[in-house]
C-alpha atoms as a PDB file:
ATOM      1  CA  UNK A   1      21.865 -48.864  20.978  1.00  0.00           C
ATOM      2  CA  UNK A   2      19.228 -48.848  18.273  1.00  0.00           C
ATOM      3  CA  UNK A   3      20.379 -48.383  14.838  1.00  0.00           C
ATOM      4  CA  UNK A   4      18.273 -45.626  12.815  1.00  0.00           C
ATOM      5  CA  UNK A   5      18.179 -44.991   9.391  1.00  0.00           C
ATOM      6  CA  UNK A   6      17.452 -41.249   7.859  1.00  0.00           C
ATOM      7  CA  UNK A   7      16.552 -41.344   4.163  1.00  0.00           C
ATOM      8  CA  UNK A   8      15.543 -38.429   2.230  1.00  0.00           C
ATOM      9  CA  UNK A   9      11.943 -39.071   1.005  1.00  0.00           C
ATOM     10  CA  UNK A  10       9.560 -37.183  -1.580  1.00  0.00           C
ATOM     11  CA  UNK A  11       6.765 -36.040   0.723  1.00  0.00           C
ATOM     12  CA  UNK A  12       3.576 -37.346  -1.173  1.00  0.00           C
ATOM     13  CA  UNK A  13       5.234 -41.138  -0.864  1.00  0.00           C
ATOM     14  CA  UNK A  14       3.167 -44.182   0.209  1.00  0.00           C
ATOM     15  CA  UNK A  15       5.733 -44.282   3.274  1.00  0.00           C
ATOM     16  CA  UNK A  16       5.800 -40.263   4.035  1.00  0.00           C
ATOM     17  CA  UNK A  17       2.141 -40.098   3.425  1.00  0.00           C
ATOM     18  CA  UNK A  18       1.436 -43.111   6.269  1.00  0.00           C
ATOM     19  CA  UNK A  19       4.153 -40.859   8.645  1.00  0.00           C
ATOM     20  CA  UNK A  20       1.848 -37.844   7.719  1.00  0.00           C
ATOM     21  CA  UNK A  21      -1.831 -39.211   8.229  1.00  0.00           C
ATOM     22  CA  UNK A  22      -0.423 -40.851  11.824  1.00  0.00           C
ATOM     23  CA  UNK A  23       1.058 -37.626  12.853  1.00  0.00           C
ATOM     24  CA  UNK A  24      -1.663 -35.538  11.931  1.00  0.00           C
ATOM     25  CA  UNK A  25      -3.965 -38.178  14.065  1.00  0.00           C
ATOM     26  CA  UNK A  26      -1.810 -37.789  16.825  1.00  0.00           C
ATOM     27  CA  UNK A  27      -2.028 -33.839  16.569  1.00  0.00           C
ATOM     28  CA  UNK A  28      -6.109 -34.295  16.281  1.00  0.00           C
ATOM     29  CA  UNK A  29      -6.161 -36.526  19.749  1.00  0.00           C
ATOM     30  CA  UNK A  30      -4.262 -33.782  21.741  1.00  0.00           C
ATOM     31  CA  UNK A  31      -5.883 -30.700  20.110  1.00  0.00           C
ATOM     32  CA  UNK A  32      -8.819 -31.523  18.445  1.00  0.00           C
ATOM     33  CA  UNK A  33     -10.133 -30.886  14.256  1.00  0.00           C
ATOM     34  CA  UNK A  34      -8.094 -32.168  11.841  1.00  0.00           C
ATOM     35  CA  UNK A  35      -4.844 -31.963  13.751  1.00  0.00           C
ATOM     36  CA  UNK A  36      -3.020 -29.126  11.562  1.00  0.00           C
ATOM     37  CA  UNK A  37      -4.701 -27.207   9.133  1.00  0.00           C
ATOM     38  CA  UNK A  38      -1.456 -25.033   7.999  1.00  0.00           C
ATOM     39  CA  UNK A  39      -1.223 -25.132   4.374  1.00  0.00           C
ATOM     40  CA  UNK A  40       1.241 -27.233   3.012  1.00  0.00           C
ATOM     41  CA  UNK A  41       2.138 -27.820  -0.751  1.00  0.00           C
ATOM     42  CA  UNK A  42       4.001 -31.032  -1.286  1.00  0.00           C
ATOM     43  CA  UNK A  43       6.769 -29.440  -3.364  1.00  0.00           C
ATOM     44  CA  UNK A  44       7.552 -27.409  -0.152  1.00  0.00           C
ATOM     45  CA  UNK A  45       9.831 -30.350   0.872  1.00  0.00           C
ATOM     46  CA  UNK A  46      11.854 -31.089  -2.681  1.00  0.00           C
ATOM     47  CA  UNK A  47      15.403 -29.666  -2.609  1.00  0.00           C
ATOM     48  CA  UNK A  48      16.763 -27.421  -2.290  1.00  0.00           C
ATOM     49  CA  UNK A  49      13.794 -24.999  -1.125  1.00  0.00           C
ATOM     50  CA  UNK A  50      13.134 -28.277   1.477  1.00  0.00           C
ATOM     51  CA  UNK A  51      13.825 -31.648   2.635  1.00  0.00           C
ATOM     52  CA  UNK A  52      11.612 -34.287   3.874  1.00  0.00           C
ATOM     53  CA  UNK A  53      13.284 -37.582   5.790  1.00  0.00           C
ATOM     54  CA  UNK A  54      12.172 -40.709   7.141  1.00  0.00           C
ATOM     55  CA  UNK A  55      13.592 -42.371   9.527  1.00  0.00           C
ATOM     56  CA  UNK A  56      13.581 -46.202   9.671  1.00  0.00           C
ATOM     57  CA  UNK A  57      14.410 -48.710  13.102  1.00  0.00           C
ATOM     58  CA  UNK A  58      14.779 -52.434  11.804  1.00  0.00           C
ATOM     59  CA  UNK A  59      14.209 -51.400   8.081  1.00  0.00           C
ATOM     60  CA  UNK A  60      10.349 -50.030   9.429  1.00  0.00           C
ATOM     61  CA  UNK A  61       9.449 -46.857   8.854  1.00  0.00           C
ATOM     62  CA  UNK A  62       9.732 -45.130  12.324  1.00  0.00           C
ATOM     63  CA  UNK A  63       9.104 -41.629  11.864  1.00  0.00           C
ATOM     64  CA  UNK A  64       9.198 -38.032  10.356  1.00  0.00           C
ATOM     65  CA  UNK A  65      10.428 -34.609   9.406  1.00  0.00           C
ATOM     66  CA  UNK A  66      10.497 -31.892   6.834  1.00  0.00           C
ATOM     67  CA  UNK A  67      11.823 -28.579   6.522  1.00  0.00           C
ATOM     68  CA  UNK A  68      10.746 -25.436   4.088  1.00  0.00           C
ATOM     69  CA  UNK A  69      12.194 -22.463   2.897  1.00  0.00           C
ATOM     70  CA  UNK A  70      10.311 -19.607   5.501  1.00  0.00           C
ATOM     71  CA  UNK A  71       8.421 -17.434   2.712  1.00  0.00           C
ATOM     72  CA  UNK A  72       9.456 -14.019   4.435  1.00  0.00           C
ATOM     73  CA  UNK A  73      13.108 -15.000   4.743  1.00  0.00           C
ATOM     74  CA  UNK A  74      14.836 -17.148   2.822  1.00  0.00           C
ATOM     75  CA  UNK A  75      17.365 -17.707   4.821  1.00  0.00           C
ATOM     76  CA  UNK A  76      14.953 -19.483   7.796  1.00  0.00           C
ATOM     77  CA  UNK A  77      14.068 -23.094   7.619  1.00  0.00           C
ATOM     78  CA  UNK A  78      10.357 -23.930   8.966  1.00  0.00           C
ATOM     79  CA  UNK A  79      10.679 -27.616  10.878  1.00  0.00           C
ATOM     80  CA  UNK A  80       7.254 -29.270   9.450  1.00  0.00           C
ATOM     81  CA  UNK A  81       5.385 -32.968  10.113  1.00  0.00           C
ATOM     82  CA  UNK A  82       7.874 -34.075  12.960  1.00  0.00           C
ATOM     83  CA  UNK A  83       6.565 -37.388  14.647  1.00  0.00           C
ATOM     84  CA  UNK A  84       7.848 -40.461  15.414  1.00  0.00           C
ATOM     85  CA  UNK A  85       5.453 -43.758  15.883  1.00  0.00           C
ATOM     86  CA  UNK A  86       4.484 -44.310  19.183  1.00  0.00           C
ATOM     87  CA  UNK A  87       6.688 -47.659  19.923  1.00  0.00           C
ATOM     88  CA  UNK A  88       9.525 -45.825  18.530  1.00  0.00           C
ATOM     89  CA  UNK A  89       9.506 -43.092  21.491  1.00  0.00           C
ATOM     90  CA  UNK A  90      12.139 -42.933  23.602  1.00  0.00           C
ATOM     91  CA  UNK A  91      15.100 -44.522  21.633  1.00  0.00           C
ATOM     92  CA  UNK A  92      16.501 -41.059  20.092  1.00  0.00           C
ATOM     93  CA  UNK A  93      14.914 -41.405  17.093  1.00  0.00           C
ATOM     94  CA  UNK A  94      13.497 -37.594  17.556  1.00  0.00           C
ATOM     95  CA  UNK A  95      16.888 -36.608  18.068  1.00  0.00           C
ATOM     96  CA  UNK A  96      18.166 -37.938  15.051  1.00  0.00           C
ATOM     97  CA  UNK A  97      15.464 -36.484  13.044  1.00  0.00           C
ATOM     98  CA  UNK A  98      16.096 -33.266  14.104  1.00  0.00           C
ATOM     99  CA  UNK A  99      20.091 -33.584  13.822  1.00  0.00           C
ATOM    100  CA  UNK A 100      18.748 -34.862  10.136  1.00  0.00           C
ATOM    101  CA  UNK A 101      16.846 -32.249   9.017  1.00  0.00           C
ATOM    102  CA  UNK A 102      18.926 -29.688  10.798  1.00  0.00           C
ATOM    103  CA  UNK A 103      22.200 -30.866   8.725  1.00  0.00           C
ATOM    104  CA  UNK A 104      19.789 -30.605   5.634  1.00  0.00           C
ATOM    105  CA  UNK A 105      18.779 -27.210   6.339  1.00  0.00           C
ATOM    106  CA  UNK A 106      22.128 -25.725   6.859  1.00  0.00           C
ATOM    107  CA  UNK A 107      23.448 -28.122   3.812  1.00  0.00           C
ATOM    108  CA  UNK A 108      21.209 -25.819   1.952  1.00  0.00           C
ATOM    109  CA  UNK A 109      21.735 -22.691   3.329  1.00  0.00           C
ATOM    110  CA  UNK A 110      19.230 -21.898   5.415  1.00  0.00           C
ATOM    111  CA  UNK A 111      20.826 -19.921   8.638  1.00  0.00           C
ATOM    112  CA  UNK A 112      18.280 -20.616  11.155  1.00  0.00           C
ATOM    113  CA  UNK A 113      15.226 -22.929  11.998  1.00  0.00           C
ATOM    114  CA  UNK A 114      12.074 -22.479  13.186  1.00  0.00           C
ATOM    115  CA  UNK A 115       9.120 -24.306  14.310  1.00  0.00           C
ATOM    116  CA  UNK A 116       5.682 -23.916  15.435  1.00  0.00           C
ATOM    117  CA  UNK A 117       4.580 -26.845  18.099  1.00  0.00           C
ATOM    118  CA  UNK A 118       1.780 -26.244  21.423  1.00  0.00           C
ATOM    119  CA  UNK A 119       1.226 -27.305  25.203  1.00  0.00           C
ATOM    120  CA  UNK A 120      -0.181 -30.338  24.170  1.00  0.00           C
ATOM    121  CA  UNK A 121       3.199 -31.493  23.407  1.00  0.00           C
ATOM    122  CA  UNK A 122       5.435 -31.198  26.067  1.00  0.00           C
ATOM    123  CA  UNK A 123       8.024 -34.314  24.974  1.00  0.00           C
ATOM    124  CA  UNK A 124       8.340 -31.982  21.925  1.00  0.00           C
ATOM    125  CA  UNK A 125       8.848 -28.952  23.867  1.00  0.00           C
ATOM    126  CA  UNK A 126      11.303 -30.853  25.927  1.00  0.00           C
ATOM    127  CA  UNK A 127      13.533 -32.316  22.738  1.00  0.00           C
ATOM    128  CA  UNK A 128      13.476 -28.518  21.565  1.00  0.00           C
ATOM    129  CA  UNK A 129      14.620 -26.884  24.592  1.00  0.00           C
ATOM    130  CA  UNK A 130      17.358 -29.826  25.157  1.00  0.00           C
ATOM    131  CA  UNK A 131      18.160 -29.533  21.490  1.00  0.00           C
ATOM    132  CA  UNK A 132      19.135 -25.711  22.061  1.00  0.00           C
ATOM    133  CA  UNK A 133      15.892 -24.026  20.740  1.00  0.00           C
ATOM    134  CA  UNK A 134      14.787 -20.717  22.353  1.00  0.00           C
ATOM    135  CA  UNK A 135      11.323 -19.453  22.553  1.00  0.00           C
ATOM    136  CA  UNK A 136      10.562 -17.115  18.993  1.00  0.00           C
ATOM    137  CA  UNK A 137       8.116 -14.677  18.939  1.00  0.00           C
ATOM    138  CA  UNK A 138       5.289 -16.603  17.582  1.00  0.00           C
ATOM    139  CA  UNK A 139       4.555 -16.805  13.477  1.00  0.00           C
ATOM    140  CA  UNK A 140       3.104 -18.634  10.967  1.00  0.00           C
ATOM    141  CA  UNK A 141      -0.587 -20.439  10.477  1.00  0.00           C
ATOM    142  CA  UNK A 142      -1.090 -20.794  14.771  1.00  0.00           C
ATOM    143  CA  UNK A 143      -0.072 -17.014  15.753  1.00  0.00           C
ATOM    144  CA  UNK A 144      -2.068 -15.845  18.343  1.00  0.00           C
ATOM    145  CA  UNK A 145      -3.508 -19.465  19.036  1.00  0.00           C
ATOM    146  CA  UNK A 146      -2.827 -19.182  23.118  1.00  0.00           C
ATOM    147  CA  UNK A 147      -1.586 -23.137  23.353  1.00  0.00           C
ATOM    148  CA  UNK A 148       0.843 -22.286  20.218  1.00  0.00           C
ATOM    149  CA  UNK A 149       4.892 -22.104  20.922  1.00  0.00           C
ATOM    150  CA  UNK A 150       7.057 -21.325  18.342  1.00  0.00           C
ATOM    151  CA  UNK A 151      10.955 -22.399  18.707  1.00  0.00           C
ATOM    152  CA  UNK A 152      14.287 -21.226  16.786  1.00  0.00           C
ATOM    153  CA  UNK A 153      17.768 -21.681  16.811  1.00  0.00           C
ATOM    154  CA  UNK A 154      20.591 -20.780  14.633  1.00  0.00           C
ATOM    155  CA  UNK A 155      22.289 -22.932  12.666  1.00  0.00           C
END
């Protein structure tokens, strides 16, 4: 079983900000542009209005995930930035990101999540739906995008 690591992480780090430009690379391969344009101000992530964790495999940085405080309700989290480096796919690192940030959501209150993600990214949609997320009406920076799928669960 491969150990992981979750560390919280201040969101404009060297480490977070590598995390960041890959996923946002990844994003522009499957969709196009600049990969996500939704506005996103780094003090989104500081607690306790957010969270933003790395996760490390062999003391390397393997991959990603924030949450912020939903503007319109304070009580929703908004799941933001979660990748995980291509040669770390498919050892339950994604899982134990989203367990992370999950815990870290409901540590701070938040009552529910909710995340914006798009058919380009079926494994994601997959870890969701296994994960216990149900299909949202959709919200945020991509509504009424027609690839767009936006996810929630309780907490």
């Amino acid at each position: 079983m491969t150990e992981i690591d979750i560390r919280l992480t201040r969101y404009g780090s060297r480490v977070a900000s590598e995390l960041t430009a890959s996923a946002l690379a990844d994003l522009s391969e499957r969709y196009g542009g600049e990969g996500d344009s939704t506005p996103i101000e780094p003090g989104e992530f500081d607690p306790p209005a957010g969270a933003f964790l790395v996760a490390y495999v062999d003391h390397a940085p393997a991959g990603c995930v924030g949450f912020r405080t939903f503007v319109e309700d304070e009580t929703t989290a908004e799941l933001k930035r979660m990748y995980v480096a291509p040669q770390y796919r498919g050892v339950g690192v994604a899982k134990a990101l989203l367990q992370a940030v999950e815990d870290a959501a409901r540590a701070a209150g938040r009552k529910r999540i909710w995340l914006e993600t798009g058919t380009a990214q079926p494994e994601a949609i997959g870890l969701y739906e296994r994960s216990g997320y149900a299909r949202i009406e959709d919200f945020g920076h991509y509504k009424g995008y027609p690839d767009v799928r936006s996810f929630g669960r309780d907490l």
